[in-house]
N, C-alpha and C. Protein backbone atom coordinates (compact mmCIF):
# COMPACT_ATOMS: atom_id res chain seq x y z
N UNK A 1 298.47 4.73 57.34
CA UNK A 1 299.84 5.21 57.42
C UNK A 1 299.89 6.60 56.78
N UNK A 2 300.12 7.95 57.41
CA UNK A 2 300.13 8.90 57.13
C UNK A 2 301.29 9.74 58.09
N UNK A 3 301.44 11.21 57.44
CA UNK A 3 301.85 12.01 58.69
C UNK A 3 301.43 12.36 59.56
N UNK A 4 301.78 13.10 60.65
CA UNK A 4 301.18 13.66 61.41
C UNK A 4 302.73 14.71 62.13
N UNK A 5 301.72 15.74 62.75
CA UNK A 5 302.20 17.04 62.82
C UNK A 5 302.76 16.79 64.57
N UNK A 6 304.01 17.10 65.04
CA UNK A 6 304.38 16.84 66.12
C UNK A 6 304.81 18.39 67.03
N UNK A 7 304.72 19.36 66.17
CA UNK A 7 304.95 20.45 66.83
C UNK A 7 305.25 21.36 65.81
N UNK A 8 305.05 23.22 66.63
CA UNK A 8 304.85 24.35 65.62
C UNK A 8 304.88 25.25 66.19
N UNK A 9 306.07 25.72 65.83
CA UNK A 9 306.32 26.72 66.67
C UNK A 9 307.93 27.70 66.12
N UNK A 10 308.65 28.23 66.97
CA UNK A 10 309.65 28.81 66.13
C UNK A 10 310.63 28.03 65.13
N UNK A 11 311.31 28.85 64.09
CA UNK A 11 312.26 27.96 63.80
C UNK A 11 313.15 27.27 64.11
N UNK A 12 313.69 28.20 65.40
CA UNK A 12 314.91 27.17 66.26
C UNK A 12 314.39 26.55 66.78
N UNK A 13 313.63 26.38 67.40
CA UNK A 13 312.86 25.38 68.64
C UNK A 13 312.88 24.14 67.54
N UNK A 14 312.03 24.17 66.07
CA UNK A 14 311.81 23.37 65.56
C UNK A 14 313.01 22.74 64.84
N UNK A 15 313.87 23.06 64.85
CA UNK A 15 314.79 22.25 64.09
C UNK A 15 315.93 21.66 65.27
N UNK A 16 315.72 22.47 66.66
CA UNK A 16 316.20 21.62 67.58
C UNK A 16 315.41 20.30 68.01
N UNK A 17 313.74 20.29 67.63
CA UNK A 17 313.48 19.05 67.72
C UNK A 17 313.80 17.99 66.75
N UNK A 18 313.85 18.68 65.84
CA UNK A 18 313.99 17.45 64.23
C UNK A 18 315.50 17.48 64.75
N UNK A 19 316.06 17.79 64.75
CA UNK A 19 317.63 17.23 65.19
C UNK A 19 317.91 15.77 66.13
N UNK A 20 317.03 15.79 67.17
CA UNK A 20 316.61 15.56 68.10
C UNK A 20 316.03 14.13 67.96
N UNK A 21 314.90 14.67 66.84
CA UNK A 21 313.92 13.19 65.98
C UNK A 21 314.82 12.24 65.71
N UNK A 22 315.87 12.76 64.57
CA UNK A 22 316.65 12.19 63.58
C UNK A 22 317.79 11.56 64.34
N UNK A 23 317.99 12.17 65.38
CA UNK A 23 319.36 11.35 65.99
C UNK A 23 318.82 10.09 66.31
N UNK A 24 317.62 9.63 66.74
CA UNK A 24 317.24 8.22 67.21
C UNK A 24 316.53 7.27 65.92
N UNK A 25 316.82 7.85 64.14
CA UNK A 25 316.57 7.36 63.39
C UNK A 25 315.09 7.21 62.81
N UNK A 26 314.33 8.31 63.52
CA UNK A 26 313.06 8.97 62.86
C UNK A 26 313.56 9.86 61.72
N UNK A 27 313.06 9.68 60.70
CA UNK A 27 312.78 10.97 59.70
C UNK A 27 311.75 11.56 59.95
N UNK A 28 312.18 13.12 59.79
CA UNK A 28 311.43 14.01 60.04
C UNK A 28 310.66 14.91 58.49
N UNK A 29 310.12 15.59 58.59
CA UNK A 29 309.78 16.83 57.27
C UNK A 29 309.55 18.17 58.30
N UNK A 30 310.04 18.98 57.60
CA UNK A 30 310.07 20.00 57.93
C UNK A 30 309.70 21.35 56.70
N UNK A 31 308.40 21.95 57.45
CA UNK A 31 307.63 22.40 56.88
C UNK A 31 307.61 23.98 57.50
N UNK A 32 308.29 25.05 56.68
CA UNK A 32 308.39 26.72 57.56
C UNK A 32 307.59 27.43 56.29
N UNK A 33 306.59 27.69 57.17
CA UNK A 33 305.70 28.55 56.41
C UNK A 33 305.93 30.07 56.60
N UNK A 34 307.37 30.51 57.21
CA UNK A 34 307.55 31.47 57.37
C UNK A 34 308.16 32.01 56.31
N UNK A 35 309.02 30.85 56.02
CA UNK A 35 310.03 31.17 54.65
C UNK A 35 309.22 31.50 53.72
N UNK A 36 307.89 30.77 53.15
CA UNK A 36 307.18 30.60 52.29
C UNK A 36 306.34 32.02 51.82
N UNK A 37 305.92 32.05 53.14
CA UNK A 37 304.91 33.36 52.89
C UNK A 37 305.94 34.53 52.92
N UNK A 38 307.38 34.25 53.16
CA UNK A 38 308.34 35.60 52.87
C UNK A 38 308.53 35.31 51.10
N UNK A 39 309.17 34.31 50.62
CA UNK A 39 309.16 34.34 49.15
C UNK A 39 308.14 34.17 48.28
N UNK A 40 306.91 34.37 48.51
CA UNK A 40 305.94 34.83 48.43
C UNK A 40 305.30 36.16 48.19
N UNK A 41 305.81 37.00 49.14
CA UNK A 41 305.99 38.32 49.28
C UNK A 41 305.09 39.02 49.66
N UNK A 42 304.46 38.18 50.84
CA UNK A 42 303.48 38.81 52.28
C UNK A 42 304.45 38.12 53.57
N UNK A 43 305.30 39.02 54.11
CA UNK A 43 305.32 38.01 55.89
C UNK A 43 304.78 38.32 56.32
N UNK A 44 304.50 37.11 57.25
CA UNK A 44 303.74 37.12 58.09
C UNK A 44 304.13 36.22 59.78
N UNK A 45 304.44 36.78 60.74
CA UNK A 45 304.84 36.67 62.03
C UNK A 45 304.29 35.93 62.77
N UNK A 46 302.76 35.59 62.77
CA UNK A 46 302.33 34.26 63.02
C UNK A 46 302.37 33.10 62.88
N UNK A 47 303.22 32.78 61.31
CA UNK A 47 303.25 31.74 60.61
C UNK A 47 303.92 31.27 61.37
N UNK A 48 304.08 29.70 61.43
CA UNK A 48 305.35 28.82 62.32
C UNK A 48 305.12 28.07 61.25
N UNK A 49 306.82 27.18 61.62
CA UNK A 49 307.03 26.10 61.28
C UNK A 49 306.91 24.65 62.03
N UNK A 50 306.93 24.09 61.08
CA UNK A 50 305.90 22.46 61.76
C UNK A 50 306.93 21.68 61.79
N UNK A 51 306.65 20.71 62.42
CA UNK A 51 307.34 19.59 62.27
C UNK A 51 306.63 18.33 62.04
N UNK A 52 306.94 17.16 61.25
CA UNK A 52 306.20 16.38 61.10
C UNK A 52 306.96 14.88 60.93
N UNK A 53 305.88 13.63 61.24
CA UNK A 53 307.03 12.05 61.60
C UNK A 53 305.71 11.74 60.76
N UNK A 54 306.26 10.74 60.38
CA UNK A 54 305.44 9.52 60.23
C UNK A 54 304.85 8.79 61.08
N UNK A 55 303.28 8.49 61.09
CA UNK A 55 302.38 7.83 62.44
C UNK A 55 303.34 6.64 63.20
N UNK A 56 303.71 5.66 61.94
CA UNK A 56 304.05 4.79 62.59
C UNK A 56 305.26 4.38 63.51
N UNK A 57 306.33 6.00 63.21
CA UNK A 57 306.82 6.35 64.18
C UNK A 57 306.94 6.86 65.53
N UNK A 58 305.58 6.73 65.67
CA UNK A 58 305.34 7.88 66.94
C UNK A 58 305.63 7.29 68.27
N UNK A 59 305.33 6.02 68.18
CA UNK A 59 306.18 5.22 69.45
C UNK A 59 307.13 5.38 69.49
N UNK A 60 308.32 5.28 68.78
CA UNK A 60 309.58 5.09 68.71
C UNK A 60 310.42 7.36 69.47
N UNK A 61 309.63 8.00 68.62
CA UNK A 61 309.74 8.99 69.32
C UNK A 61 308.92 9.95 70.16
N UNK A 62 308.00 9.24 70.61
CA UNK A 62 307.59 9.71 71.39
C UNK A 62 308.33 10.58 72.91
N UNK A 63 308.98 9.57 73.44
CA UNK A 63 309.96 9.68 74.42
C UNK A 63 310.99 11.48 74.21
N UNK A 64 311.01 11.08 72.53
CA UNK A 64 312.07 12.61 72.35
C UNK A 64 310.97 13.74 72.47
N UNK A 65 309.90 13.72 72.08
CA UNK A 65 309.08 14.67 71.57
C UNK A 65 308.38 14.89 73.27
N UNK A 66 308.03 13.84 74.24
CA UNK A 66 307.65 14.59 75.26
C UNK A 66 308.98 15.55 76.12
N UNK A 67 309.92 14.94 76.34
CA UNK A 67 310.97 15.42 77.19
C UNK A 67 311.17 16.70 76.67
N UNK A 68 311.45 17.04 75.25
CA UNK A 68 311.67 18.13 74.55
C UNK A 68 310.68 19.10 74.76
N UNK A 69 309.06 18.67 75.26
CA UNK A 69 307.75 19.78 75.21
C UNK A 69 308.18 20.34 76.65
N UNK A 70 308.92 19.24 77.91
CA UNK A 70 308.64 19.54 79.20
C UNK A 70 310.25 20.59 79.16
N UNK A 71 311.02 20.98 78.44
CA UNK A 71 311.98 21.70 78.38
C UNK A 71 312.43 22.87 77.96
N UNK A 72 310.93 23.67 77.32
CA UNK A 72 310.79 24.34 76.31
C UNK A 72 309.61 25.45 77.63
């Protein structure tokens, strides 16, 4: 039982999926390494933010997480 990483990519994109996660009662984490490496005080434009479920959720959202890849 661990996390795992479900997508990475912009910030909006990513928090329209965790929106997305959470409405069908997945918790999500949300991880922006953009913010990070800005208060930090190197940005950097490659960085994305992640999104991440718990494994043993991944059945349960799977369904959100493909429809959402084929829409993007």
């Amino acid at each position: 039982m661990g996390i795992m990483k479900i997508f990475s990519g912009s910030e909006i994109l990513a928090q329209s999926l965790q929106q997305k996660i959470e409405s069908i009662g997945v918790n999500t984490v949300l991880k922006n390494n953009i913010q990070s490496a800005r208060l930090a005080g190197f940005g950097n434009s490659d960085l994305a933010v992640e999104v991440f479920i718990q494994e043993v959720d991944f059945g349960k959202a799977n369904l959100v997480i493909e429809e959402f890849r084929m829409s993007i």
